[in-house]
Protein backbone atom coordinates (compact mmCIF):
# COMPACT_ATOMS: atom_id res chain seq x y z
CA UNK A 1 -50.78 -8.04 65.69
CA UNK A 2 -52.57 -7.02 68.51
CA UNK A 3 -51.14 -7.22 72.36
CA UNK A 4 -52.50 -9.59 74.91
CA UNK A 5 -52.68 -5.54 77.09
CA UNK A 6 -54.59 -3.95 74.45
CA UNK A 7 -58.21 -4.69 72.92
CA UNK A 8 -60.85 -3.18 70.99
CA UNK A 9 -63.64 -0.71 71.56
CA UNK A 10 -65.39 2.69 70.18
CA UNK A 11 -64.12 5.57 70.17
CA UNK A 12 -67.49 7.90 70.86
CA UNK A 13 -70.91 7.39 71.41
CA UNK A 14 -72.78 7.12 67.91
CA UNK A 15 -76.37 7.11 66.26
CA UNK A 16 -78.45 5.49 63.61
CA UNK A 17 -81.68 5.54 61.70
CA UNK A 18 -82.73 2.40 59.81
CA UNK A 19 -86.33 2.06 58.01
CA UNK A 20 -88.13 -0.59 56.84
CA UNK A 21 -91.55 -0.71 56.38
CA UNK A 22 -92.54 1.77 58.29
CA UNK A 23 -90.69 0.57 61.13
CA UNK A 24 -88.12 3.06 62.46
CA UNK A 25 -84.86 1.27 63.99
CA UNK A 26 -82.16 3.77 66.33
CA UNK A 27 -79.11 2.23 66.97
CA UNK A 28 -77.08 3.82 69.48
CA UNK A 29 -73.36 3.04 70.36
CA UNK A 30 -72.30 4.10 73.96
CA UNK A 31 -69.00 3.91 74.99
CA UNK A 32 -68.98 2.03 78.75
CA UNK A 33 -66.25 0.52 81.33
CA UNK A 34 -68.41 -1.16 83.53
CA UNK A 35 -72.04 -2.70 84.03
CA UNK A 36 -73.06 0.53 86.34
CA UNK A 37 -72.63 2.76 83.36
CA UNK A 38 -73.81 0.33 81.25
CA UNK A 39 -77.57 0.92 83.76
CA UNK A 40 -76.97 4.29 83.92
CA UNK A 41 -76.89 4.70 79.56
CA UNK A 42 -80.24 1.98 79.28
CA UNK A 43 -81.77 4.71 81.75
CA UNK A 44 -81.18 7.35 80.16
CA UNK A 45 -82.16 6.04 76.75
CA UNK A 46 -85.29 4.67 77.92
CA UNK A 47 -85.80 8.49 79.32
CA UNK A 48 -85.42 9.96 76.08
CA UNK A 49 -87.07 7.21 73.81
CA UNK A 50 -89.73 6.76 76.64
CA UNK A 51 -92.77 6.40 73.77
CA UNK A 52 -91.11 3.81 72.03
CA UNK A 53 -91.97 0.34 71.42
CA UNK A 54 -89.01 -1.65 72.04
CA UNK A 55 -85.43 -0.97 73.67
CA UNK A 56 -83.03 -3.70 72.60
CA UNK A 57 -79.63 -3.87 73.69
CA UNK A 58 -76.36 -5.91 73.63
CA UNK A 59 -73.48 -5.19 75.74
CA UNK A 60 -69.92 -6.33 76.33
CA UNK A 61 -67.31 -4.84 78.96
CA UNK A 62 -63.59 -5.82 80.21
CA UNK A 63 -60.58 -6.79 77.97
CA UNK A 64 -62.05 -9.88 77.52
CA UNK A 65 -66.10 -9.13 77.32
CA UNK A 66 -66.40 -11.97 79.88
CA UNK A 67 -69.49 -9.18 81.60
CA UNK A 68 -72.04 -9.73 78.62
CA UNK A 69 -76.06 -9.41 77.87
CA UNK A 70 -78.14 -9.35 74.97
CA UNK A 71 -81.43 -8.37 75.77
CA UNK A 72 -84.63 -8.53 73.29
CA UNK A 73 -87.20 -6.55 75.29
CA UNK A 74 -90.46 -8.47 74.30
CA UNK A 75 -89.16 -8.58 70.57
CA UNK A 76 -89.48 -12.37 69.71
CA UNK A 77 -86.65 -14.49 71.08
CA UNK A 78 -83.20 -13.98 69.50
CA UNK A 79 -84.23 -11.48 67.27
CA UNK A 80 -82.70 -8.57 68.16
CA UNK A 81 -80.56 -8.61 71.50
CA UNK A 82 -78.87 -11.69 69.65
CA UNK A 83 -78.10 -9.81 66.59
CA UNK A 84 -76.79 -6.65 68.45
CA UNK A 85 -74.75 -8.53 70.14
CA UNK A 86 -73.54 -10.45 67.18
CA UNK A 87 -72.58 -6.97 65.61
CA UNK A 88 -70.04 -6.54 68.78
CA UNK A 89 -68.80 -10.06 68.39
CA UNK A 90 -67.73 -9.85 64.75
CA UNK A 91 -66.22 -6.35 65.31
CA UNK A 92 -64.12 -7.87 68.27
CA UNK A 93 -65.65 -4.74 70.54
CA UNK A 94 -65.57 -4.86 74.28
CA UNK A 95 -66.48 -1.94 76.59
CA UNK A 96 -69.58 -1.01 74.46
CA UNK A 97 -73.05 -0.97 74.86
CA UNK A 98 -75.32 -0.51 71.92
CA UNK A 99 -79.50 0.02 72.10
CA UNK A 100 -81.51 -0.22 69.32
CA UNK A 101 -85.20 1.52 69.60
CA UNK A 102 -87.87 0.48 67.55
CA UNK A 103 -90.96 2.08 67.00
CA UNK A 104 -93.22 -0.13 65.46
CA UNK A 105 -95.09 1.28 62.24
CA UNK A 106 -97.66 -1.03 61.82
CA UNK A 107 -96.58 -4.06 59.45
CA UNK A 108 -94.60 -7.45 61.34
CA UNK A 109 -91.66 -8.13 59.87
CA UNK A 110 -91.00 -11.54 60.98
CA UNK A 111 -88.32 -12.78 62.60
CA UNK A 112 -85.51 -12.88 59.75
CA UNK A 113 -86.93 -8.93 58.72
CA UNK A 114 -85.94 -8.21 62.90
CA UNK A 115 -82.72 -9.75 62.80
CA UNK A 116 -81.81 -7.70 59.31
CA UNK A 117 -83.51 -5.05 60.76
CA UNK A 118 -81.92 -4.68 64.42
CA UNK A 119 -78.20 -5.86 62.94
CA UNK A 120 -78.07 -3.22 60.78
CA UNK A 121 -79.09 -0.61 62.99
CA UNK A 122 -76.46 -1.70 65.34
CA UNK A 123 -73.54 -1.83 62.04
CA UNK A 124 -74.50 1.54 61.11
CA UNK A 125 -73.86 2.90 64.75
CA UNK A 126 -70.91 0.91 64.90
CA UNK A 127 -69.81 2.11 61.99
CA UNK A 128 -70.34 6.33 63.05
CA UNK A 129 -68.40 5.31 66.40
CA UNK A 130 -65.34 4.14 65.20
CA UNK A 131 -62.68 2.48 67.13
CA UNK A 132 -59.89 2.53 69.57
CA UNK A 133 -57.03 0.38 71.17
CA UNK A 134 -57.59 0.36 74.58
CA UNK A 135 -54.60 -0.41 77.24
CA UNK A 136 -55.70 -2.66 80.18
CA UNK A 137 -54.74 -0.73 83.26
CA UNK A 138 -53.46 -1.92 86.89
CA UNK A 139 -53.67 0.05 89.99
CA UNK A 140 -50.68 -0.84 91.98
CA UNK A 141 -49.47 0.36 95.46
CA UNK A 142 -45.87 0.74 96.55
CA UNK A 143 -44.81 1.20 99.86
CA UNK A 144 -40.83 2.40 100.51
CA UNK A 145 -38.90 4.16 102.84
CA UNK A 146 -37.58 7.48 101.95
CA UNK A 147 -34.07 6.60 101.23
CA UNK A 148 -35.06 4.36 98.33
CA UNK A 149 -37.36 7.43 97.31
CA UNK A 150 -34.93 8.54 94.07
CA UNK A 151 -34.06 4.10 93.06
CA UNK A 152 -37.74 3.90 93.14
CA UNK A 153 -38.79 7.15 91.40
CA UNK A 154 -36.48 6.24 88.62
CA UNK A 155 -37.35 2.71 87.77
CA UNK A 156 -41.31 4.65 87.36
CA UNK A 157 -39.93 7.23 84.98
CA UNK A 158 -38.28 3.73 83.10
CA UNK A 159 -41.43 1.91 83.06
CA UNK A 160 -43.13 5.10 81.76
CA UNK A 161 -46.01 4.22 84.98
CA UNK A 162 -48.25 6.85 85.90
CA UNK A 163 -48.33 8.12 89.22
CA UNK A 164 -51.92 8.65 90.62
CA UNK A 165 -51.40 9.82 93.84
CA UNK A 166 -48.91 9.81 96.28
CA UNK A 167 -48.41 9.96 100.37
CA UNK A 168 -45.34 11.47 102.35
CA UNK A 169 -45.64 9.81 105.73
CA UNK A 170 -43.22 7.94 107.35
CA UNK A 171 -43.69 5.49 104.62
CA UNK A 172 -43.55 6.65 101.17
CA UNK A 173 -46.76 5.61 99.29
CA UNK A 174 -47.26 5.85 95.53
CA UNK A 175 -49.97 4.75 93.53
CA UNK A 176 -49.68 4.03 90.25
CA UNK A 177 -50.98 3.06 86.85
């Protein structure tokens, strides 16, 4: 059973190769928290892959996935960003970003040969990245005086919290996790 604080997502970015017909398919699983890493990775893939045809990508992030995209960059509608994202779906991943480059080797596979094609690049990826539980985190602040310093410290140490950082003025401030 899994908790309403925990969910799903890989443990370490990953990398495939899928062939068919001459087409080569990478599938690359990227571990991300947010949508500004989730630029950051495209970037850099499109860096190194720079020559290739296509850059497909799916992404989900937060406990939930409610921040999502499937994108098929120029492939025909639906057949790939849909199937990459698919992959996620069915896994029950969130906080993961996976690209699939294609370089195109001369033969069209149609649309069911892009959807095999682009979802299996993205499985075998998957598969290389495993998975984690993640814990959803919240940043809280507590303000006290200094006479409720030790009450305060201990009911922390109870709820096992971690303590990020912390401020002696005349009001004791701890932030925690």
């Amino acid at each position: 059973m899994k908790s309403q604080d925990t969910y799903l997502s890989i443990e370490r970015e990953s990398r495939s190769v899928f062939r068919d017909r001459a087409s080569k398919f990478i599938g690359i699983a990227i571990p991300v928290t947010d949508e500004i890493q989730v630029r950051a990775a495209l970037d850099q893939v499109r860096k190194e892959f720079h020559d290739a045809n296509h850059h497909c990508y799916a992404y989900r992030v937060g406990k939930e996935g409610t921040a999502f995209r499937a994108n098929d960059d120029g492939e025909p509608s639906g057949s790939a960003g849909k199937p990459i994202y698919n992959q996620l779906l069915s896994k029950g991943l969130s906080d993961t970003l996976v690209v699939v480059v294609r370089y195109f080797g001369g033969t069209k596979l149609g649309v069911p040969g892009l959807i095999n094609a682009y979802k299996t690049a993205t499985l075998l990826a998957l598969e290389g990245a495993g998975t984690k539980t993640r814990v959803v985190e919240v940043c809280f602040i507590v303000e006290f005086g200094y006479k409720l310093m030790n009450d305060v410290m201990k009911i922390l140490k109870d709820l096992s919290a971690t303590i990020v950082s912390q401020d002696f003025n005349e009001v004791f401030v701890v932030w925690i996790r």
